[in-house]
C-alpha atoms as a PDB file:
ATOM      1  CA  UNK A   1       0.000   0.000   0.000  1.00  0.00           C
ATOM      2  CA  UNK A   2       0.958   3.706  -0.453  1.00  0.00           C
ATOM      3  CA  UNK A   3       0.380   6.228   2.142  1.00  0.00           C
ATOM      4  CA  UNK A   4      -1.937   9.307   0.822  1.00  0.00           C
ATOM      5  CA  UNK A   5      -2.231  12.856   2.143  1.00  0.00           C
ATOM      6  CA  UNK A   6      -5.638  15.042   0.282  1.00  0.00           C
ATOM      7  CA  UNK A   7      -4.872  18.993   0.781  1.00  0.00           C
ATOM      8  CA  UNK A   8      -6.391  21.754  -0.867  1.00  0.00           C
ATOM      9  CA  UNK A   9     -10.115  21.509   0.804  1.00  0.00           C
ATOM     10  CA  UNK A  10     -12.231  24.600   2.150  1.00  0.00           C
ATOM     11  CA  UNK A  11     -15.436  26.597   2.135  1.00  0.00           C
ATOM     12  CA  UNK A  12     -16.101  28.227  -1.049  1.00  0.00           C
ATOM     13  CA  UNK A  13     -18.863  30.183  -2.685  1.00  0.00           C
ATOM     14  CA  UNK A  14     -21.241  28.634  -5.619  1.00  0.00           C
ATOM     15  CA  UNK A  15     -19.779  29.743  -8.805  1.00  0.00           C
ATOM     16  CA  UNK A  16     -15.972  29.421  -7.360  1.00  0.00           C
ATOM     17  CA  UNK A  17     -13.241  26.874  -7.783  1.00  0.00           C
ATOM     18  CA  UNK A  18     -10.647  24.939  -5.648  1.00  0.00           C
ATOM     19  CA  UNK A  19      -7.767  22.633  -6.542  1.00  0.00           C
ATOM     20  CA  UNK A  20      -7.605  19.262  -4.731  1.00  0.00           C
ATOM     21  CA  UNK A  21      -3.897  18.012  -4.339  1.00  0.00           C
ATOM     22  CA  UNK A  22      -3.411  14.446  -3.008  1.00  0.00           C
ATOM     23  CA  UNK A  23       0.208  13.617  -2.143  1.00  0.00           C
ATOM     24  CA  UNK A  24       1.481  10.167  -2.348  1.00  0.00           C
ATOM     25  CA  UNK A  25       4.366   8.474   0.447  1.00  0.00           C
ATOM     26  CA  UNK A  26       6.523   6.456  -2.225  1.00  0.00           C
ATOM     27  CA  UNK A  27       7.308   6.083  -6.187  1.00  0.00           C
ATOM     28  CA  UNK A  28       5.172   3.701  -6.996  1.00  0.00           C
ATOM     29  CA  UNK A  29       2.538   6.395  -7.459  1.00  0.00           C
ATOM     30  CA  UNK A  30       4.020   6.193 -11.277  1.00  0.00           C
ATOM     31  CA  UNK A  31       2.322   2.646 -11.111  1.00  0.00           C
ATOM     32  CA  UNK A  32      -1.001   3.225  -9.586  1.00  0.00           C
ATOM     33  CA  UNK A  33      -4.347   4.165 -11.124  1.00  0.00           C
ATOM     34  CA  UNK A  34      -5.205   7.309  -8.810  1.00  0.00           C
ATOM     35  CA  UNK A  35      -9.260   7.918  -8.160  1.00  0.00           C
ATOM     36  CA  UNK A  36     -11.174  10.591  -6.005  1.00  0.00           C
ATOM     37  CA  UNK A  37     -14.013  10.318  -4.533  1.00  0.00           C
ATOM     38  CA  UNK A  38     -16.212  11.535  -2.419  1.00  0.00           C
ATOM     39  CA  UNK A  39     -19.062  11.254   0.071  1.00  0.00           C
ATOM     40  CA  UNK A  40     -21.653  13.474   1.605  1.00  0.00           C
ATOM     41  CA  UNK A  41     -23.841  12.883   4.913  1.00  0.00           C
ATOM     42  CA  UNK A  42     -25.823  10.239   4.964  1.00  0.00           C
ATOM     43  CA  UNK A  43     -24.847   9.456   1.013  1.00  0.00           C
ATOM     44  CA  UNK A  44     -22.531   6.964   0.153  1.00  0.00           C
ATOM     45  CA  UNK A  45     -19.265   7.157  -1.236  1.00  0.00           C
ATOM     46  CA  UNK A  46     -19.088   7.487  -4.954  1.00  0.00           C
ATOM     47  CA  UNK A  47     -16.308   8.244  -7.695  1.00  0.00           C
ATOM     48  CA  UNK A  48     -15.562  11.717  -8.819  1.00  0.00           C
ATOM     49  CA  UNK A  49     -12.585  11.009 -11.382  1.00  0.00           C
ATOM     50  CA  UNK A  50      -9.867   8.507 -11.891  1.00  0.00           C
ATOM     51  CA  UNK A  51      -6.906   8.762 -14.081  1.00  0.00           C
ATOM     52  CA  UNK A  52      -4.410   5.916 -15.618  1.00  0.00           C
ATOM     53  CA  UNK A  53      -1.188   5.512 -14.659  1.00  0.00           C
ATOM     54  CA  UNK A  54       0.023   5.462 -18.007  1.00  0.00           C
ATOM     55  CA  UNK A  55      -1.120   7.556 -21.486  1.00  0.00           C
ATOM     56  CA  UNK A  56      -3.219   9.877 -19.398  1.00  0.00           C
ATOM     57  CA  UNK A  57      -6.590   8.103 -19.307  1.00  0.00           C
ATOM     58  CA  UNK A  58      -9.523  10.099 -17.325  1.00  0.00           C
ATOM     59  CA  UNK A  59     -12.739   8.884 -16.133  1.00  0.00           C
ATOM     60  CA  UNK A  60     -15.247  11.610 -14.765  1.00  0.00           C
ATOM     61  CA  UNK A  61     -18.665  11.177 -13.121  1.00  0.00           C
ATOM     62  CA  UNK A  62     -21.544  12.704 -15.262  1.00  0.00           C
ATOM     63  CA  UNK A  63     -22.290  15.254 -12.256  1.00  0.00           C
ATOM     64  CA  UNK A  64     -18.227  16.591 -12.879  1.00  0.00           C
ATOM     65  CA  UNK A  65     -17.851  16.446 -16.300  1.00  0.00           C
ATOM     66  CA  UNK A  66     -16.985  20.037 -17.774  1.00  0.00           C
ATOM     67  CA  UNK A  67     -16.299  20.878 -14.338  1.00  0.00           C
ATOM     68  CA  UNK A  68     -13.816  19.294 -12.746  1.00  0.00           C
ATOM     69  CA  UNK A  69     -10.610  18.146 -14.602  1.00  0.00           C
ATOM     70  CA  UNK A  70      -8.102  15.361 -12.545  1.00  0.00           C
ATOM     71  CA  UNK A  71      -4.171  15.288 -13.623  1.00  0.00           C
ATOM     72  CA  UNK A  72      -1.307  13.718 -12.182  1.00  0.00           C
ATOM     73  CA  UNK A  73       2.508  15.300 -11.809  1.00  0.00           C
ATOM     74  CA  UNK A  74       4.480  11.599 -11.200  1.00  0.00           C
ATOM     75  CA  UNK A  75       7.941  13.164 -10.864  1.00  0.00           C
ATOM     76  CA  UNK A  76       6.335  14.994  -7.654  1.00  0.00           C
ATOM     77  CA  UNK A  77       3.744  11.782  -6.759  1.00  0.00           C
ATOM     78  CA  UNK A  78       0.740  14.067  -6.370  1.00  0.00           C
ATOM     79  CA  UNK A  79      -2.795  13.834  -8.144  1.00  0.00           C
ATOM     80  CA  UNK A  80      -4.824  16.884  -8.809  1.00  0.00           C
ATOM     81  CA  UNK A  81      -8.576  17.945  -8.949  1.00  0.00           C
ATOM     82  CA  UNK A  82      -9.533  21.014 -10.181  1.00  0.00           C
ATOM     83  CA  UNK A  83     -12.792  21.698  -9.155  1.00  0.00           C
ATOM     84  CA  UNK A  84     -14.970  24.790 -11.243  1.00  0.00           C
ATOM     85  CA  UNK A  85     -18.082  26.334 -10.984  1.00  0.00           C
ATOM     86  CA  UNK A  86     -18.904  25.028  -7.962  1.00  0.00           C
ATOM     87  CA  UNK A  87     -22.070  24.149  -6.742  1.00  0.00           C
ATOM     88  CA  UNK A  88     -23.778  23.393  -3.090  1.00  0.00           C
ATOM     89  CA  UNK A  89     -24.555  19.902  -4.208  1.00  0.00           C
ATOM     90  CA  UNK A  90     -20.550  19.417  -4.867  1.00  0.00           C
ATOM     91  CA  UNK A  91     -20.232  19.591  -1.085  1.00  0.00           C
ATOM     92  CA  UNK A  92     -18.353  16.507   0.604  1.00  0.00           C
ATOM     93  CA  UNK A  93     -15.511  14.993   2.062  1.00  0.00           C
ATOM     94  CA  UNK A  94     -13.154  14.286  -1.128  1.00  0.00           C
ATOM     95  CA  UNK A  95     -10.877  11.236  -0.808  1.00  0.00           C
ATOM     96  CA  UNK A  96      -7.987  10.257  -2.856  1.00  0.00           C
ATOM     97  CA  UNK A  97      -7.809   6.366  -3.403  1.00  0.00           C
ATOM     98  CA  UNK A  98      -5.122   4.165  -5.353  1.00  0.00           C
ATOM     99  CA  UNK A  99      -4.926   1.024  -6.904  1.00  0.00           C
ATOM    100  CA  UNK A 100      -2.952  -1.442  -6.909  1.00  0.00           C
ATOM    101  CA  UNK A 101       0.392  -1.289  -9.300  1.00  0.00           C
ATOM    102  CA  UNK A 102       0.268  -1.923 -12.718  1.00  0.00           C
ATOM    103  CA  UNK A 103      -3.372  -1.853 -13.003  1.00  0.00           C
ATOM    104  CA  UNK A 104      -4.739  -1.209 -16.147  1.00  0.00           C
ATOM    105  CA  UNK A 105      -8.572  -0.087 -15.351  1.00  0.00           C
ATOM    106  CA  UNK A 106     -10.159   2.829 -14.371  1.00  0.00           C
ATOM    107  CA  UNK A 107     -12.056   1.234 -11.561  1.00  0.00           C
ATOM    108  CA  UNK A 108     -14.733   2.885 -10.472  1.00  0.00           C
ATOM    109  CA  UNK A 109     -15.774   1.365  -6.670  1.00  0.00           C
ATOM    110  CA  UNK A 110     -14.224   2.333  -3.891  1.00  0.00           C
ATOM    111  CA  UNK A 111     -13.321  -1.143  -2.999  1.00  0.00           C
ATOM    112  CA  UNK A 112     -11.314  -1.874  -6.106  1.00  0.00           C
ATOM    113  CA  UNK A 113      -8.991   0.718  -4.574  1.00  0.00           C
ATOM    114  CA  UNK A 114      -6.773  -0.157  -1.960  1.00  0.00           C
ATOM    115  CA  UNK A 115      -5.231   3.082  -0.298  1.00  0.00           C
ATOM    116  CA  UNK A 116      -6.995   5.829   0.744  1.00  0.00           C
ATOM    117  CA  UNK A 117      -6.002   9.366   2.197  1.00  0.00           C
ATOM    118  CA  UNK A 118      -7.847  10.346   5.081  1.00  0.00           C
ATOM    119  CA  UNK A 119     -10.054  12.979   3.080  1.00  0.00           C
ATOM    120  CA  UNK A 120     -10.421  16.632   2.969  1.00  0.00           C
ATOM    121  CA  UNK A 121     -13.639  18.814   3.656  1.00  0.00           C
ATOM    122  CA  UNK A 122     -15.522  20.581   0.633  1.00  0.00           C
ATOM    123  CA  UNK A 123     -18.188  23.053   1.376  1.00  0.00           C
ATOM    124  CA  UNK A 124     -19.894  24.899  -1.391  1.00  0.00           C
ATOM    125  CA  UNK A 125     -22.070  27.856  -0.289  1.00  0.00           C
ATOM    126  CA  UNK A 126     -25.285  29.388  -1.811  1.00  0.00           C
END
């Protein structure tokens, strides 16, 4: 397993953006399909984006797409949301999740994942 540290959470207005980072503990991050997700109260947790390790793959949720965008920096082990045009119903705790190496599909459950960072607090205002 890798260890995973979200950042980048906060209170924001509708309408406004934030940028998700997710920091991974080891190399092997270079090797791992990366996923966020997230889950509101009382809501379970669902998948927001997920990008291959390799050739730059993206999956997005219907509720993100055009919204959010998910990238990956592997010489500094750290996976990216962007988040735009933000909306109250966007508000959750966000989770960063990786597979295991070499994987080669975008899962898209959280329990094909098998780290997970302890999650960071989104709130979207009206």
């Amino acid at each position: 397993q890798v260890q995973l540290a979200e950042s980048g959470g906060g209170l924001v207005q509708a309408g406004g953006s934030l940028r998700l980072s997710c920091a991974a503990s080891d190399r092997t991050f270079s090797t791992r399909v990366m996923g966020w997700f997230r889950q509101a109260p009382g809501k379970e947790r669902g998948i927001v984006a997920a990008i291959m390790w390799r050739g730059g793959r993206t999956y997005y949720a219907d509720s993100v797409k055009g919204r959010f965008t998910i990238s990956r920096d592997n010489a500094k082990n750290t996976v990216y949301l962007q988040m735009n045009s933000l909306k109250p119903d966007d508000t959750a705790v966000y989770y960063c999740a990786a597979r295991a190496r070499y994987n080669e599909v975008l899962a898209l459950t959280p329990n094909e994942y098998t780290s997970w960072g302890q999650g960071t607090q989104v709130t979207v205002s009206s």
